[in-house]
C-alpha atoms as a PDB file:
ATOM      1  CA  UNK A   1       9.346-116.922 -58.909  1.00  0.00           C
ATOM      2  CA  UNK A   2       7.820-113.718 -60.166  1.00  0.00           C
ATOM      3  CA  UNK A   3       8.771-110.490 -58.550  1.00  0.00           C
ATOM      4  CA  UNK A   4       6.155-108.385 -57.299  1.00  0.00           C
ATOM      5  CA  UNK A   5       6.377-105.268 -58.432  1.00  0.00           C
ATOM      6  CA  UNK A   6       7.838-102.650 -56.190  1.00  0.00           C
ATOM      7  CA  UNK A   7       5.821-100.151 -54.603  1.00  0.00           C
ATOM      8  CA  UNK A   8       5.757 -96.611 -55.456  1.00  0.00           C
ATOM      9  CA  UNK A   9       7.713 -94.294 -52.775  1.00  0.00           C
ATOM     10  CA  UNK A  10       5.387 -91.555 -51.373  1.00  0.00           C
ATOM     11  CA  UNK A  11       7.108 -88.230 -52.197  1.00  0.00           C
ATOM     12  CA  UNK A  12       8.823 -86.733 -48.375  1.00  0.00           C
ATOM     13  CA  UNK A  13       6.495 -83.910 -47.123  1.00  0.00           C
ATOM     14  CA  UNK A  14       8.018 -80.729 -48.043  1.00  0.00           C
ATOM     15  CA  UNK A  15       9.863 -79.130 -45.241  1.00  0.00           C
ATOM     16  CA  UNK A  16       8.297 -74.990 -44.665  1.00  0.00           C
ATOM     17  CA  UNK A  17      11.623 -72.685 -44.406  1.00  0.00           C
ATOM     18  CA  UNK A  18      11.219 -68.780 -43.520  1.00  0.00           C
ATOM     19  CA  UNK A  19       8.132 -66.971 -42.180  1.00  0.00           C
ATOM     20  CA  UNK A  20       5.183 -67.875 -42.798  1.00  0.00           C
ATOM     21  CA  UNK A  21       3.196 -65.551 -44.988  1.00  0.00           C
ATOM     22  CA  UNK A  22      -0.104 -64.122 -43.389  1.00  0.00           C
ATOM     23  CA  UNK A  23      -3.063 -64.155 -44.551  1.00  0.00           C
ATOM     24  CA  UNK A  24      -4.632 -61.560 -46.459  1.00  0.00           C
ATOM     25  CA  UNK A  25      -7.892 -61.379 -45.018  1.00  0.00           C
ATOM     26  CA  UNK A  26      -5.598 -61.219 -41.260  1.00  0.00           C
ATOM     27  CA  UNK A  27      -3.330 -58.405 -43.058  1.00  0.00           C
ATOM     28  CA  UNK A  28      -6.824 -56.236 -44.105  1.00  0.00           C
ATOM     29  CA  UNK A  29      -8.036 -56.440 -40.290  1.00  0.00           C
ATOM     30  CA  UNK A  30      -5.070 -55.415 -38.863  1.00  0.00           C
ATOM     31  CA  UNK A  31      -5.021 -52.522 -41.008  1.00  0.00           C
ATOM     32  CA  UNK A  32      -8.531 -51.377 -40.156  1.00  0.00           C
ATOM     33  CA  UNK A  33      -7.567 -51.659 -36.415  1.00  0.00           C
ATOM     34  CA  UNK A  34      -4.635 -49.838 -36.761  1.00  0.00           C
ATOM     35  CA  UNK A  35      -6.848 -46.925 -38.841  1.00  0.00           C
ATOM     36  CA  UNK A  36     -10.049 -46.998 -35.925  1.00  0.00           C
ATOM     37  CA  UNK A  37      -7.172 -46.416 -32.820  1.00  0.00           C
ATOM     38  CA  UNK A  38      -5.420 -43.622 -34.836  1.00  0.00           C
ATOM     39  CA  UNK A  39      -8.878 -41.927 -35.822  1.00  0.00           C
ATOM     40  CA  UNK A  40      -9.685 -42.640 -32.467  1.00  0.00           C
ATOM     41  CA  UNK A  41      -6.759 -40.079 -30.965  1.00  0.00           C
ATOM     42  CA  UNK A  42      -7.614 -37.934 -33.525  1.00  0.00           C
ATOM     43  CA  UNK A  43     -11.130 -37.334 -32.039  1.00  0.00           C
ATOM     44  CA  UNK A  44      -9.772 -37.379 -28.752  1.00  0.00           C
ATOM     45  CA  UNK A  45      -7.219 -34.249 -29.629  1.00  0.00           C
ATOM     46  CA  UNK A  46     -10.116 -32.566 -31.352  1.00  0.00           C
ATOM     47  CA  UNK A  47     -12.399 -32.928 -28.461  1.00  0.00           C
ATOM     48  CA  UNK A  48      -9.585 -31.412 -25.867  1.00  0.00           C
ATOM     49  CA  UNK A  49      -8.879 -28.789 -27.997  1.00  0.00           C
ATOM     50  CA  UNK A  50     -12.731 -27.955 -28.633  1.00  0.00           C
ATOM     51  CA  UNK A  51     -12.280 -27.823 -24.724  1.00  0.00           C
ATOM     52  CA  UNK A  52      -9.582 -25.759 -23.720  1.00  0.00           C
ATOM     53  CA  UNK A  53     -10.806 -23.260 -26.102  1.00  0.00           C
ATOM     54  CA  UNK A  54     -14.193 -22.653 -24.800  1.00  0.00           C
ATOM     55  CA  UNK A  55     -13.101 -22.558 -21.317  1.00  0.00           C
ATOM     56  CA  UNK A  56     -10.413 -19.810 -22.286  1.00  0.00           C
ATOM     57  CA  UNK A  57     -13.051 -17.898 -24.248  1.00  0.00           C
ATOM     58  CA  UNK A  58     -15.260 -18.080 -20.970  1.00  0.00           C
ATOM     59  CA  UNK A  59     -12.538 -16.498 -18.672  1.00  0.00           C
ATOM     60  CA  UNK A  60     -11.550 -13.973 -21.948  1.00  0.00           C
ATOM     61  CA  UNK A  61     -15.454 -12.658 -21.115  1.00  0.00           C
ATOM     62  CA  UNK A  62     -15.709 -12.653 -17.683  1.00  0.00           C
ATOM     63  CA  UNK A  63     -12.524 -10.561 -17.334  1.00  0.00           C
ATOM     64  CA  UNK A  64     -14.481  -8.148 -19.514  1.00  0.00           C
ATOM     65  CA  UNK A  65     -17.036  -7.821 -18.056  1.00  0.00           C
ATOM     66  CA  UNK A  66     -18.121  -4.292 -15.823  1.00  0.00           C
ATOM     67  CA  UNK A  67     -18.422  -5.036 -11.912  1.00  0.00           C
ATOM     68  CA  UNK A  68     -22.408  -6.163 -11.869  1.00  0.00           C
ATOM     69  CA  UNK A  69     -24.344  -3.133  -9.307  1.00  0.00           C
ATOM     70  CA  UNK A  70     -24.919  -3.919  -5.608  1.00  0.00           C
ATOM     71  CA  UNK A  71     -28.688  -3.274  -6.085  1.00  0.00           C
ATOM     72  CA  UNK A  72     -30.538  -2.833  -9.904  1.00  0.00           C
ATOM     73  CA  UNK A  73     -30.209   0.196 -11.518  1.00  0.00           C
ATOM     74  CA  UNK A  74     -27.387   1.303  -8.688  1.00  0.00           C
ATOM     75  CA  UNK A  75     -23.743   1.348  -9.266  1.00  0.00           C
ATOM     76  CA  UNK A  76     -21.619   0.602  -6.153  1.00  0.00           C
ATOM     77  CA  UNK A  77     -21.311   3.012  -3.294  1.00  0.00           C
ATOM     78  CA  UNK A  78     -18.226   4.679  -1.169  1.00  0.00           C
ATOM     79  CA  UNK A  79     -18.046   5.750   1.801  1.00  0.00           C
ATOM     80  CA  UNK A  80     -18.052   9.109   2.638  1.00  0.00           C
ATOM     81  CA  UNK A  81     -14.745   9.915   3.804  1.00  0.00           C
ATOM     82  CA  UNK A  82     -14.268  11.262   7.612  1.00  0.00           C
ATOM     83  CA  UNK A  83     -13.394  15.346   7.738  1.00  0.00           C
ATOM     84  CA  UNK A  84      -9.776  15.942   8.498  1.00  0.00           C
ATOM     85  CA  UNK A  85      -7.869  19.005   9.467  1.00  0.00           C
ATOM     86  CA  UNK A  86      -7.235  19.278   5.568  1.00  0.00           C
ATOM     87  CA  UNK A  87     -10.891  19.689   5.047  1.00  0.00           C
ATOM     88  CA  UNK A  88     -11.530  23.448   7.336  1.00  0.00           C
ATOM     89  CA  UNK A  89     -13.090  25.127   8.394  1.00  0.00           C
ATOM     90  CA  UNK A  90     -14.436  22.534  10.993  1.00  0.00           C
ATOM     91  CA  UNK A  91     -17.576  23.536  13.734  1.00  0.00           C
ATOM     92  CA  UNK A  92     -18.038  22.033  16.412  1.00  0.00           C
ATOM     93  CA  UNK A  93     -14.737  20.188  17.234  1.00  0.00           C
ATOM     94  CA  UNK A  94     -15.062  19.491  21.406  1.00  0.00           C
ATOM     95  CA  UNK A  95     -11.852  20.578  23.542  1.00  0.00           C
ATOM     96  CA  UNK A  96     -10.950  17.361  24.581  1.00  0.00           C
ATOM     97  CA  UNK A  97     -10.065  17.167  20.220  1.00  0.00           C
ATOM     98  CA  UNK A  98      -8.163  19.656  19.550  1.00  0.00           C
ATOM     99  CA  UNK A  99      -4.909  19.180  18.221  1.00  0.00           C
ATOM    100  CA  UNK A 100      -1.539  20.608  18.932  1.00  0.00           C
ATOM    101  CA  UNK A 101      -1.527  24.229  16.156  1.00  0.00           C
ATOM    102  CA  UNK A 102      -5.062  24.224  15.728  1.00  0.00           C
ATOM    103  CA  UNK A 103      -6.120  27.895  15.196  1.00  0.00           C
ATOM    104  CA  UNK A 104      -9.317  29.026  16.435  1.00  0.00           C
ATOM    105  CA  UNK A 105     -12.043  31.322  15.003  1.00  0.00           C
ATOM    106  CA  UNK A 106     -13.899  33.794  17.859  1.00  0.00           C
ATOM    107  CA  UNK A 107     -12.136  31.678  20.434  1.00  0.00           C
ATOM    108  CA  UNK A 108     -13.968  31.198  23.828  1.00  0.00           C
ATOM    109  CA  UNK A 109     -11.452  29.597  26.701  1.00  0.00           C
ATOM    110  CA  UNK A 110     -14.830  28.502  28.642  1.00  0.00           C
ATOM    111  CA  UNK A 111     -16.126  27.126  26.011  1.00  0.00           C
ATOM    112  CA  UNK A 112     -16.721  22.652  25.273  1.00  0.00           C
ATOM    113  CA  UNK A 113     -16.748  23.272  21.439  1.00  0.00           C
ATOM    114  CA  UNK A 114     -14.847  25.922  18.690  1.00  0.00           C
ATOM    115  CA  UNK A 115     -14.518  26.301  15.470  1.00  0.00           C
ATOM    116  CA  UNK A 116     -11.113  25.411  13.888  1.00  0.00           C
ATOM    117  CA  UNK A 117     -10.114  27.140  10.325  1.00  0.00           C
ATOM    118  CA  UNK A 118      -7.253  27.268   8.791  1.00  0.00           C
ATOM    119  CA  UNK A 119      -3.638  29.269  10.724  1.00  0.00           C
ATOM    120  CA  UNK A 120      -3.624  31.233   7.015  1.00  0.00           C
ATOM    121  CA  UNK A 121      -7.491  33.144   7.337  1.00  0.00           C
ATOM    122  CA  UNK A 122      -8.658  35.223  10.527  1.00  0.00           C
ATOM    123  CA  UNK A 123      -8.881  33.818  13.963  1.00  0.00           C
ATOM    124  CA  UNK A 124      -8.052  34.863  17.656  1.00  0.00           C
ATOM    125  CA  UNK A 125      -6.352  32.239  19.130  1.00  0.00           C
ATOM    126  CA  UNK A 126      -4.034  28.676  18.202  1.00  0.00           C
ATOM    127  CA  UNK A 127      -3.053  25.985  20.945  1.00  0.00           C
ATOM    128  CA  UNK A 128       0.540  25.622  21.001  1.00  0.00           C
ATOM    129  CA  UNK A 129       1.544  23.225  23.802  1.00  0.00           C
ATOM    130  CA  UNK A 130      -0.218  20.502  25.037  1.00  0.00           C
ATOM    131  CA  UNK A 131       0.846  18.386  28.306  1.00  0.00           C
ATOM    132  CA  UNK A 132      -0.344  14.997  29.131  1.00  0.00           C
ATOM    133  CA  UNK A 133      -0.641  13.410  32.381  1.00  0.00           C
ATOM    134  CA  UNK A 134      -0.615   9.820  32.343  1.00  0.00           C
ATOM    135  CA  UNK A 135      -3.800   8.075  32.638  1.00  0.00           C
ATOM    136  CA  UNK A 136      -2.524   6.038  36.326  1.00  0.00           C
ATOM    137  CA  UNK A 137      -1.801   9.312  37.909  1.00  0.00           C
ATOM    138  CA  UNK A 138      -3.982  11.195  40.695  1.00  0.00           C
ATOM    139  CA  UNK A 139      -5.903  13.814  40.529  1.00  0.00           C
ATOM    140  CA  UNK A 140      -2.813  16.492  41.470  1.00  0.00           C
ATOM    141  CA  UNK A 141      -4.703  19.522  42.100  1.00  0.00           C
ATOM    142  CA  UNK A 142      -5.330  23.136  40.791  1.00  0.00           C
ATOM    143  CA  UNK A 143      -2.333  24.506  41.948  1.00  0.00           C
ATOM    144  CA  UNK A 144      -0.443  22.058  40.582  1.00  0.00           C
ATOM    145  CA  UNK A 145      -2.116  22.091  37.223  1.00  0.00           C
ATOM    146  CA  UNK A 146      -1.641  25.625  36.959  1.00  0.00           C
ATOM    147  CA  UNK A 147       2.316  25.880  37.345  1.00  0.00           C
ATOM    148  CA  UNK A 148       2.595  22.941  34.534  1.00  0.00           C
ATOM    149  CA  UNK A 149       0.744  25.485  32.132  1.00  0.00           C
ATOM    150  CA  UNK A 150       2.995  28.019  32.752  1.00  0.00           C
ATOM    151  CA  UNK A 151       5.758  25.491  32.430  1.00  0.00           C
ATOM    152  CA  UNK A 152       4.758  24.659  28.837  1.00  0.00           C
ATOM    153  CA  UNK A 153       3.279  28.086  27.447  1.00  0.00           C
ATOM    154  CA  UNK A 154       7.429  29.284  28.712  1.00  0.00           C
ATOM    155  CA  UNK A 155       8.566  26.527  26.595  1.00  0.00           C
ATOM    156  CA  UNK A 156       6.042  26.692  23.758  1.00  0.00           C
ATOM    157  CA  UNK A 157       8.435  27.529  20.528  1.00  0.00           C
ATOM    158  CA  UNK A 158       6.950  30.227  19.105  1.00  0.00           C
ATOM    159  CA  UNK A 159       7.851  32.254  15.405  1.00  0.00           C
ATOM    160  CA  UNK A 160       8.752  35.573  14.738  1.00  0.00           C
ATOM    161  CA  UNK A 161       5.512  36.604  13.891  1.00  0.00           C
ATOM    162  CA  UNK A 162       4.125  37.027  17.606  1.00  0.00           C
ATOM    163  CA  UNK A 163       6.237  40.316  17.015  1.00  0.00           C
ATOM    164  CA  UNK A 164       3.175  41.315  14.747  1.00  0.00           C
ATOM    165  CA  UNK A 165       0.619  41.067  17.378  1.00  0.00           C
ATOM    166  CA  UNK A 166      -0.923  42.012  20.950  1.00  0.00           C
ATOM    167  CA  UNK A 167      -1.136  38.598  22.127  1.00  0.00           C
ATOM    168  CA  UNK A 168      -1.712  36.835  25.673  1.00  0.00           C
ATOM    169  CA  UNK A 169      -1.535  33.068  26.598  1.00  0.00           C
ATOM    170  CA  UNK A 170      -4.277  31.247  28.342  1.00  0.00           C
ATOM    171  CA  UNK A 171      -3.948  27.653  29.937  1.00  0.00           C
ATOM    172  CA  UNK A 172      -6.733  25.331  30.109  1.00  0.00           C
ATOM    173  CA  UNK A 173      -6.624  22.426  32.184  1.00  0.00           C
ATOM    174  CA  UNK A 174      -9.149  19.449  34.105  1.00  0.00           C
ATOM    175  CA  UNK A 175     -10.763  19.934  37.082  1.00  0.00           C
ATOM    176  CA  UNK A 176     -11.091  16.916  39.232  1.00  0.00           C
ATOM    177  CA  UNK A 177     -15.159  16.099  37.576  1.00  0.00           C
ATOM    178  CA  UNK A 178     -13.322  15.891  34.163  1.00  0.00           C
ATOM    179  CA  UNK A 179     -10.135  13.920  35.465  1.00  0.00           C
ATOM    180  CA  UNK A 180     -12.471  11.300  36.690  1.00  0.00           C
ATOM    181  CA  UNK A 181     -13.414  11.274  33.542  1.00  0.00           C
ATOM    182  CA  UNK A 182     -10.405  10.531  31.884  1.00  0.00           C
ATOM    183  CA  UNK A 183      -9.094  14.488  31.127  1.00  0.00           C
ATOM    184  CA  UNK A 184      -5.790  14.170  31.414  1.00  0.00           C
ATOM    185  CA  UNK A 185      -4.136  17.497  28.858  1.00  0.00           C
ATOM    186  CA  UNK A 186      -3.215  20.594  30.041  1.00  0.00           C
ATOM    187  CA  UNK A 187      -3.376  23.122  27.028  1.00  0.00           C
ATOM    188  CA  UNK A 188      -1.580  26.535  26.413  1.00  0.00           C
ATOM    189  CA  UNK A 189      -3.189  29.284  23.724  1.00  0.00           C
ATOM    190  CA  UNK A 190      -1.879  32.412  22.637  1.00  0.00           C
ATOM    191  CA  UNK A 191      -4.642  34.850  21.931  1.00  0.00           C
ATOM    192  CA  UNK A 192      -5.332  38.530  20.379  1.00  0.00           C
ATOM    193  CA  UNK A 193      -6.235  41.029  22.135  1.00  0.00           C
ATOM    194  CA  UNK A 194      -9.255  41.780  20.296  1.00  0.00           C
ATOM    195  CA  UNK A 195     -10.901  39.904  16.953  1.00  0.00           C
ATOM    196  CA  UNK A 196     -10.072  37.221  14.576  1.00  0.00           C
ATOM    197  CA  UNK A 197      -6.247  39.304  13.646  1.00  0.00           C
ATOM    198  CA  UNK A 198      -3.931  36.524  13.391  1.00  0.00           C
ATOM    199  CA  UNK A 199      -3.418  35.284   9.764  1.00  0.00           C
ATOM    200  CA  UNK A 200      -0.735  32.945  10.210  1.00  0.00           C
ATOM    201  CA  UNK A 201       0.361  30.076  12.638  1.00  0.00           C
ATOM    202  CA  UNK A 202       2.748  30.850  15.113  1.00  0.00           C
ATOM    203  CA  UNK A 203       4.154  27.855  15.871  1.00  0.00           C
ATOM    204  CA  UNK A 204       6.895  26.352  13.435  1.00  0.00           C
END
């Protein structure tokens, strides 16, 4: 018999070891993704920064800026401030106002309303003890309002000075019209004998 010939072995299929290698048309779009995120958050930065910087130059401009005027043409206004005893001489100032060593220009006893200058230039009288009644009590008379000013013109502490002058001391005190309406000080002057003399205070 004849022997067939014998057939040809197909070569084994090669067997892949290691990574596989990628493509280079995968590698070149990886590459361009990589390059669009990082310009990307490049832009980003540059647009935060373009930002922070205009906001700070806003507020760096403001601050500089002069107070704008409460009406055009008009810068703002202050209020006048009130007269104090600082600010004499003062007309005008009612009884039921004045205030414990205020000195008195052509004093008048009778009188609602004197002028008050300062203890250091002329004037005939200063109020140097001042009693208060409180505002729940009664109405407790003349009599009664009397002795109290002689009570606190004794204890009125009074300088050296009186030495230097002819004076007297006068009370002045509510009568029951004024109590009702809330007068509630007894008041003790000393005053000169004649004219605006007395050119200091003489009370300590």
């Amino acid at each position: 018999m004849s022997e067939k010939p014998a057939a040809a072995e197909k070569p084994a299929p090669a067997t892949v070891t290691g990574r596989a290698t990628p493509d280079p048309d995968e590698r070149k779009q990886t590459l361009s993704k990589i390059a669009f995120v990082a310009g990307g958050l490049v832009l980003l930065g540059l647009v935060i920064w373009w930002l922070a910087t205009l906001i700070a130059s806003g507020n760096e401009q403001a601050a500089k800026q002069p107070p704008a005027p409460t009406s055009a043409g008009t810068a703002p206004v202050s209020p006048s401030p009130q007269a104090t005893r600082s600010q004499l001489p003062m007309d005008g100032v009612g009884a039921l106002d004045y205030q414990l060593g205020d000195c008195f220009e052509n004093f008048d006893p009778e009188a609602t309303e004197s002028r008050v200058v300062a203890c250091t230039s002329g004037h005939s009288a200063q109020l140097v003890a001042v009693h208060r009644y409180p505002e729940s009590d009664s109405y407790p008379g003349i009599a009664a309002l009397r002795q109290k000013g002689r009570e606190i013109c004794q204890g009125a502490g009074l300088t050296d000075a009186v030495a230097n002058y002819v004076l007297m001391q006068r009370n002045a005190y509510p009568s029951d019209t004024s109590w009702a309406q809330g007068d509630r000080r007894v008041d003790c002057y000393v005053t000169a004998d004649k004219g605006n003399i007395i050119m200091e205070s003489l009370i300590p």
